[in-house]
C-alpha atoms as a PDB file:
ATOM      1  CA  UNK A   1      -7.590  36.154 -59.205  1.00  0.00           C
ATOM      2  CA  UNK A   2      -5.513  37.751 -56.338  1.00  0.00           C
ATOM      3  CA  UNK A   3      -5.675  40.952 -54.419  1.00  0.00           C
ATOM      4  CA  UNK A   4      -3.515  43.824 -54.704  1.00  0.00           C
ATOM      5  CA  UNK A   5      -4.135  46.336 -52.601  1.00  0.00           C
ATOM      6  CA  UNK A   6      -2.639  49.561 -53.890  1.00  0.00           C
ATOM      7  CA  UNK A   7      -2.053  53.358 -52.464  1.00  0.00           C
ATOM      8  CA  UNK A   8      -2.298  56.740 -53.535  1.00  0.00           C
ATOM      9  CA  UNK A   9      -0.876  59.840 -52.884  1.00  0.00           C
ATOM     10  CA  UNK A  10      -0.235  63.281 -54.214  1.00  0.00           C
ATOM     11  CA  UNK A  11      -0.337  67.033 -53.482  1.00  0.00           C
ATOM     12  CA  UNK A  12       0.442  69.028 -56.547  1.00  0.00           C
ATOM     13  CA  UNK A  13      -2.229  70.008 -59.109  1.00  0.00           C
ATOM     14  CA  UNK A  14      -5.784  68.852 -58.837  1.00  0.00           C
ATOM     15  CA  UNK A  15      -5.395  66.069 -56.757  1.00  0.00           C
ATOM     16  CA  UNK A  16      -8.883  64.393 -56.622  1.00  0.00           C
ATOM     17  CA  UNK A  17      -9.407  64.872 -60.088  1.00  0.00           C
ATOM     18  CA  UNK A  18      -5.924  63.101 -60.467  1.00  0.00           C
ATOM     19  CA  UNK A  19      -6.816  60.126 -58.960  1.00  0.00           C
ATOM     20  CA  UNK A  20     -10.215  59.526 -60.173  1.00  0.00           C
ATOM     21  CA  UNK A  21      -8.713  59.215 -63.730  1.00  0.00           C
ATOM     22  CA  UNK A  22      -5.750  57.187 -62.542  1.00  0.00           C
ATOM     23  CA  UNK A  23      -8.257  55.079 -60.884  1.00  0.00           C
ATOM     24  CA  UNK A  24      -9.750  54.547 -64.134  1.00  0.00           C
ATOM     25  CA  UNK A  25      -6.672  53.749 -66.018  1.00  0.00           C
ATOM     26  CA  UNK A  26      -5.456  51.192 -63.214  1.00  0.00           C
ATOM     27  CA  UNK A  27      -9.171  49.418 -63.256  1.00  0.00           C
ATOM     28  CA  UNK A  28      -8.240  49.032 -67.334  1.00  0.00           C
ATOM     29  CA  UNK A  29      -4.749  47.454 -66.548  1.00  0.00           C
ATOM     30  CA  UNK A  30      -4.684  46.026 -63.482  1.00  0.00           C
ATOM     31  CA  UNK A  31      -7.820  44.242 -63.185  1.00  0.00           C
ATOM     32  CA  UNK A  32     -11.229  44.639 -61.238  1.00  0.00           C
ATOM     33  CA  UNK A  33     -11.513  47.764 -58.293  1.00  0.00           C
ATOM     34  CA  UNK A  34     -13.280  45.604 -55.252  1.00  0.00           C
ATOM     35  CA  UNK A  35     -12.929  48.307 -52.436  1.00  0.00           C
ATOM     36  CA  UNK A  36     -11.694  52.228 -52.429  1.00  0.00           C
ATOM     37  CA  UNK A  37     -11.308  53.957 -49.382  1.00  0.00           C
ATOM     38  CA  UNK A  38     -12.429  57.656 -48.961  1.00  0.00           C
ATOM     39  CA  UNK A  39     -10.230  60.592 -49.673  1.00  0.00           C
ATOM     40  CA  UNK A  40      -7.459  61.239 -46.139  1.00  0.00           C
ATOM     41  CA  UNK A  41      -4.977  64.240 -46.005  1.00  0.00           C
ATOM     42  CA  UNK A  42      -1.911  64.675 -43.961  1.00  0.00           C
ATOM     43  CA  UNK A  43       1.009  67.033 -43.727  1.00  0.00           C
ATOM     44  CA  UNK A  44       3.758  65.495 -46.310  1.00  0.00           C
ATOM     45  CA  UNK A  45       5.632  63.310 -44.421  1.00  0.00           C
ATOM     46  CA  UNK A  46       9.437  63.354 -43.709  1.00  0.00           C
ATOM     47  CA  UNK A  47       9.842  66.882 -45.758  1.00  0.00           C
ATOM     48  CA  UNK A  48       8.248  70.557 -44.649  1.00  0.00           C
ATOM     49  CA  UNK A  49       7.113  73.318 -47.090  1.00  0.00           C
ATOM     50  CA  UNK A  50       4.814  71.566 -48.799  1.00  0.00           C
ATOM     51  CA  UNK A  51       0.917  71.470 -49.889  1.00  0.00           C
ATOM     52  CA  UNK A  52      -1.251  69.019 -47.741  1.00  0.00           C
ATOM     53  CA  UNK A  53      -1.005  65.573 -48.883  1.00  0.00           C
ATOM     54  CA  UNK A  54      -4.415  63.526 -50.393  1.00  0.00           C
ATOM     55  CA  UNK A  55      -3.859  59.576 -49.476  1.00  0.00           C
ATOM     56  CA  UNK A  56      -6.501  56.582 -50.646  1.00  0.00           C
ATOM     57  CA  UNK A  57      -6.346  52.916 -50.975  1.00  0.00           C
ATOM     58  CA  UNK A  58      -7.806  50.644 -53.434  1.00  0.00           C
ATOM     59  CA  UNK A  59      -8.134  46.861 -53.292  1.00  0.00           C
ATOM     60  CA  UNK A  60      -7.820  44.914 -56.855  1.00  0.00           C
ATOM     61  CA  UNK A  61      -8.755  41.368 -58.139  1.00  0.00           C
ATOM     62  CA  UNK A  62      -5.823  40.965 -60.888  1.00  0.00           C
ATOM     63  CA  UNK A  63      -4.438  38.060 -62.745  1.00  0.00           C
ATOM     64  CA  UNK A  64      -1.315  39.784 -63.247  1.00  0.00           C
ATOM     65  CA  UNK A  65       2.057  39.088 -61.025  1.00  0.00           C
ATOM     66  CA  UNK A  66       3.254  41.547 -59.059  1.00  0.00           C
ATOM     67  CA  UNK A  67       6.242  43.418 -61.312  1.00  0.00           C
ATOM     68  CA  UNK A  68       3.164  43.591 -64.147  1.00  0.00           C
ATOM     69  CA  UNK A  69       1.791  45.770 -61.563  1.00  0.00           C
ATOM     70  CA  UNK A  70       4.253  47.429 -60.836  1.00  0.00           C
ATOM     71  CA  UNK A  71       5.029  48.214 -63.985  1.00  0.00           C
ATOM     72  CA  UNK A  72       1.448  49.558 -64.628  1.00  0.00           C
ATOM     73  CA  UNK A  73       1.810  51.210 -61.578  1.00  0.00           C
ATOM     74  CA  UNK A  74       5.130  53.681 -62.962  1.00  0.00           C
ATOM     75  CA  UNK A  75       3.665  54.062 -66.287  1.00  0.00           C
ATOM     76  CA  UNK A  76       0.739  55.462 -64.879  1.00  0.00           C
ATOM     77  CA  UNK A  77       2.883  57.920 -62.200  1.00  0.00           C
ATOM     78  CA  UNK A  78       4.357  58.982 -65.340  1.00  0.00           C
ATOM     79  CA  UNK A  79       1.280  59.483 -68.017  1.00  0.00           C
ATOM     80  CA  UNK A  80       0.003  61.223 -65.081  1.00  0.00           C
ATOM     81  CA  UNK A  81       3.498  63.954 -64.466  1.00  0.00           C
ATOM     82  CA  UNK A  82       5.314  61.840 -61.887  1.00  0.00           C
ATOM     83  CA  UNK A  83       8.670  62.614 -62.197  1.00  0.00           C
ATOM     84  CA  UNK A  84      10.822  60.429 -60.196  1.00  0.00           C
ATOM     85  CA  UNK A  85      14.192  61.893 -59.331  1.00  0.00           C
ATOM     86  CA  UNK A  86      17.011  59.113 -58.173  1.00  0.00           C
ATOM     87  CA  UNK A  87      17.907  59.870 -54.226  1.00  0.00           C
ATOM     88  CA  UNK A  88      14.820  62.126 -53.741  1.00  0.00           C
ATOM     89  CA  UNK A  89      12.436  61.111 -51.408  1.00  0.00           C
ATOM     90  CA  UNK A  90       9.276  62.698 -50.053  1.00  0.00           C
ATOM     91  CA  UNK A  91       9.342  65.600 -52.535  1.00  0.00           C
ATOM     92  CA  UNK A  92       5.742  66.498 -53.607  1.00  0.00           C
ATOM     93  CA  UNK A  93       4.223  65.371 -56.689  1.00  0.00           C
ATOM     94  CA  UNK A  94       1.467  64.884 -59.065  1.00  0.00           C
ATOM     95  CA  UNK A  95       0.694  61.224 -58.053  1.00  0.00           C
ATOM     96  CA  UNK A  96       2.334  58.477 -56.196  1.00  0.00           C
ATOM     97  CA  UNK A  97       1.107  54.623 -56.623  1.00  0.00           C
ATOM     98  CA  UNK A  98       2.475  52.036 -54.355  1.00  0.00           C
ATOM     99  CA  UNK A  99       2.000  48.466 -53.899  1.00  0.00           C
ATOM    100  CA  UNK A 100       1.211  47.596 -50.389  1.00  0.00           C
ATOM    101  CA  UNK A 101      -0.042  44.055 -50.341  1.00  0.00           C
ATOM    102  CA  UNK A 102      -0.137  41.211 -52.990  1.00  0.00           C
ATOM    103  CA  UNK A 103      -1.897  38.493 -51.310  1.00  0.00           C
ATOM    104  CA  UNK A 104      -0.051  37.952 -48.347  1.00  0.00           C
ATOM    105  CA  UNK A 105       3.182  37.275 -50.451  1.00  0.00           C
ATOM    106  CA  UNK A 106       6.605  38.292 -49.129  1.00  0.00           C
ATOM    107  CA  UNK A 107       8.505  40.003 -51.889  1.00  0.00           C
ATOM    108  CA  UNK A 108      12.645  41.504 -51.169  1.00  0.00           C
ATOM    109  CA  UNK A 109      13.904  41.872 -55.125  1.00  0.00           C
ATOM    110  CA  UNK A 110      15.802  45.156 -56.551  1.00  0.00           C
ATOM    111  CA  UNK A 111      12.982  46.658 -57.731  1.00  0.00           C
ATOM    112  CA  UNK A 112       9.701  45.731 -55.978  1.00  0.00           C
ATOM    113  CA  UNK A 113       9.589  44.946 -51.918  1.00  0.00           C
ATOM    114  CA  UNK A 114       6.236  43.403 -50.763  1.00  0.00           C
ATOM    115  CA  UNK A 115       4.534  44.479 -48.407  1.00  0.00           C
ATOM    116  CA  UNK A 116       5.440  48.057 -48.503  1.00  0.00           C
ATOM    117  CA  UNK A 117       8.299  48.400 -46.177  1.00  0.00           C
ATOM    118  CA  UNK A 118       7.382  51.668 -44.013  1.00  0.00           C
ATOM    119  CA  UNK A 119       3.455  51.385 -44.689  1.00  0.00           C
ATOM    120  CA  UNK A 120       3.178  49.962 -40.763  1.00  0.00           C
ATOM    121  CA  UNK A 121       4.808  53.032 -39.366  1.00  0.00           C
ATOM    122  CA  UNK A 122       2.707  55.669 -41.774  1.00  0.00           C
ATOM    123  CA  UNK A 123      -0.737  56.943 -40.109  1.00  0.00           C
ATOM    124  CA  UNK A 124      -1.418  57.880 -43.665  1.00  0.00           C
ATOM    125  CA  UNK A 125      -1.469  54.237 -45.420  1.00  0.00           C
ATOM    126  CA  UNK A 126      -2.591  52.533 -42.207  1.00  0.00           C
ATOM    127  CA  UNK A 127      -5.929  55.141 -41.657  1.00  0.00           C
ATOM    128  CA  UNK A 128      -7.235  54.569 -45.371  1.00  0.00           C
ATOM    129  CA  UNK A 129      -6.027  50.720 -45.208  1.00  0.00           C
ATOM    130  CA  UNK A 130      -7.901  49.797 -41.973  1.00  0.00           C
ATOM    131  CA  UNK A 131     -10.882  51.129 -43.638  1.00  0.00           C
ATOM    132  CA  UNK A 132     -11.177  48.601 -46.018  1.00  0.00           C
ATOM    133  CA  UNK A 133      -9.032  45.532 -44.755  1.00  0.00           C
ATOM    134  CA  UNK A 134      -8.653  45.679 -40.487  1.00  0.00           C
ATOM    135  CA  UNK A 135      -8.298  42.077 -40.095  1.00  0.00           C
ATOM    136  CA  UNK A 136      -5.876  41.572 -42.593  1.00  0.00           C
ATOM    137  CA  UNK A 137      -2.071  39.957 -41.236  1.00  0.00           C
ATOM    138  CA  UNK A 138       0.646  41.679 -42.292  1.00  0.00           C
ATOM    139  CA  UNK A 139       2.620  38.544 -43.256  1.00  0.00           C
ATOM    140  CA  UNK A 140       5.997  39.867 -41.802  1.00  0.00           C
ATOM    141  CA  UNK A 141       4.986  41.454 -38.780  1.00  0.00           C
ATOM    142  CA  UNK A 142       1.638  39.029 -37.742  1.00  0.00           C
ATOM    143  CA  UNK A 143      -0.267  41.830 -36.816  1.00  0.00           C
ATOM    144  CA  UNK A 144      -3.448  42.972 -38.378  1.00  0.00           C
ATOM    145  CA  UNK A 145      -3.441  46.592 -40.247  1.00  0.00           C
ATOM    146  CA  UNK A 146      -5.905  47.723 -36.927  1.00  0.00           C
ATOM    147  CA  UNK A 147      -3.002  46.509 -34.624  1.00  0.00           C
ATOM    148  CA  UNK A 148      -0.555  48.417 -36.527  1.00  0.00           C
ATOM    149  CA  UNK A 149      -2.628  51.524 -36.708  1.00  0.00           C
ATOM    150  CA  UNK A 150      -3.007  51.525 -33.150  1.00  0.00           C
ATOM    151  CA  UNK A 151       0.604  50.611 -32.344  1.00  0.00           C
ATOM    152  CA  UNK A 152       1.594  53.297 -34.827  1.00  0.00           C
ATOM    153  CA  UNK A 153       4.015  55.959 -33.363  1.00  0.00           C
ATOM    154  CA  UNK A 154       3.949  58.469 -36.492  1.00  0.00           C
ATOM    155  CA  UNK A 155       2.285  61.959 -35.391  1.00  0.00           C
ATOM    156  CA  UNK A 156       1.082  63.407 -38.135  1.00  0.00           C
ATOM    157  CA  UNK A 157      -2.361  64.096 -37.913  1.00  0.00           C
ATOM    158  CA  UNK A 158      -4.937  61.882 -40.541  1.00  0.00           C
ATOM    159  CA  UNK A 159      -8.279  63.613 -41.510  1.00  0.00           C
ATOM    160  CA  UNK A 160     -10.789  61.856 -43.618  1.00  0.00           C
ATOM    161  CA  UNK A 161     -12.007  64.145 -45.851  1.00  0.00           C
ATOM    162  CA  UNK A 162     -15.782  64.372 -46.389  1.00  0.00           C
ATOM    163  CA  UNK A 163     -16.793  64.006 -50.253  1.00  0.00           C
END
């Protein structure tokens, strides 16, 4: 089994309610939930004049390779409203599943890049992430996720919400 350590965000509709049924779709296709963080929210990032932003991360045991996961990962955005416009970025939306870690496995292909390229310099991915794996090594930067949160220069302010 490896780990896949995945991340959601969203902040249109119901968001909590959102991922606690794409939680339970990904647990049916992906493979066994080990760790969730809690619930964090943030101002969206890169774009203004939108609702809050609701970020968590989830650690999997899968035997599936990583484009299976991503894979599962877009058909769920889309069962769930996602839609993905080409040369949009940072618009809101219903729900947004990315893969941050497989293992420690360096990925650079068309469609998939592993480990998340920007999640070292997002407060958002690194707050939730630290939670559940500190002293894990980035495997292209050497650092562990608590080194990168601290070093992190993004100013957007993280609050854990209470459940």
């Amino acid at each position: 089994m490896k780990q896949v350590i995945l991340s959601l965000g969203g902040n249109m509709g119901d968001v909590k309610q959102t991922f606690i049924k794409a939680i339970n779709c990904l647990e049916n296709k992906v493979g066994k939930l080990v760790k969730s963080s809690a619930l964090y929210t943030t101002k969206a990032w890169g774009v203004e004049n939108q609702p809050d932003f609701i970020n968590q991360v989830l650690v999997f045991k899968t035997q599936l390779i990583p484009k299976e996961v991503l894979k599962i990962c877009l058909q769920t955005e889309k069962e769930f409203g996602r839609e993905r416009v080409e040369g949009r970025k940072w618009q809101k939306r219903v729900i947004d599943i990315d893969i941050l870690f497989y293992e420690s496995e360096i990925i650079n292909s068309t469609n998939l890049i592993i480990p998340h390229p920007y999640l070292h310099q997002r407060n958002f991915v690194l707050f939730p992430l630290a939670e559940l794996v500190p002293q894990f090594i980035h495997p292209l930067l050497g650092k562990t996720i608590d080194e990168l949160k601290k070093s992190c220069q993004d100013n957007l302010k993280v609050i854990k919400l209470l459940e």
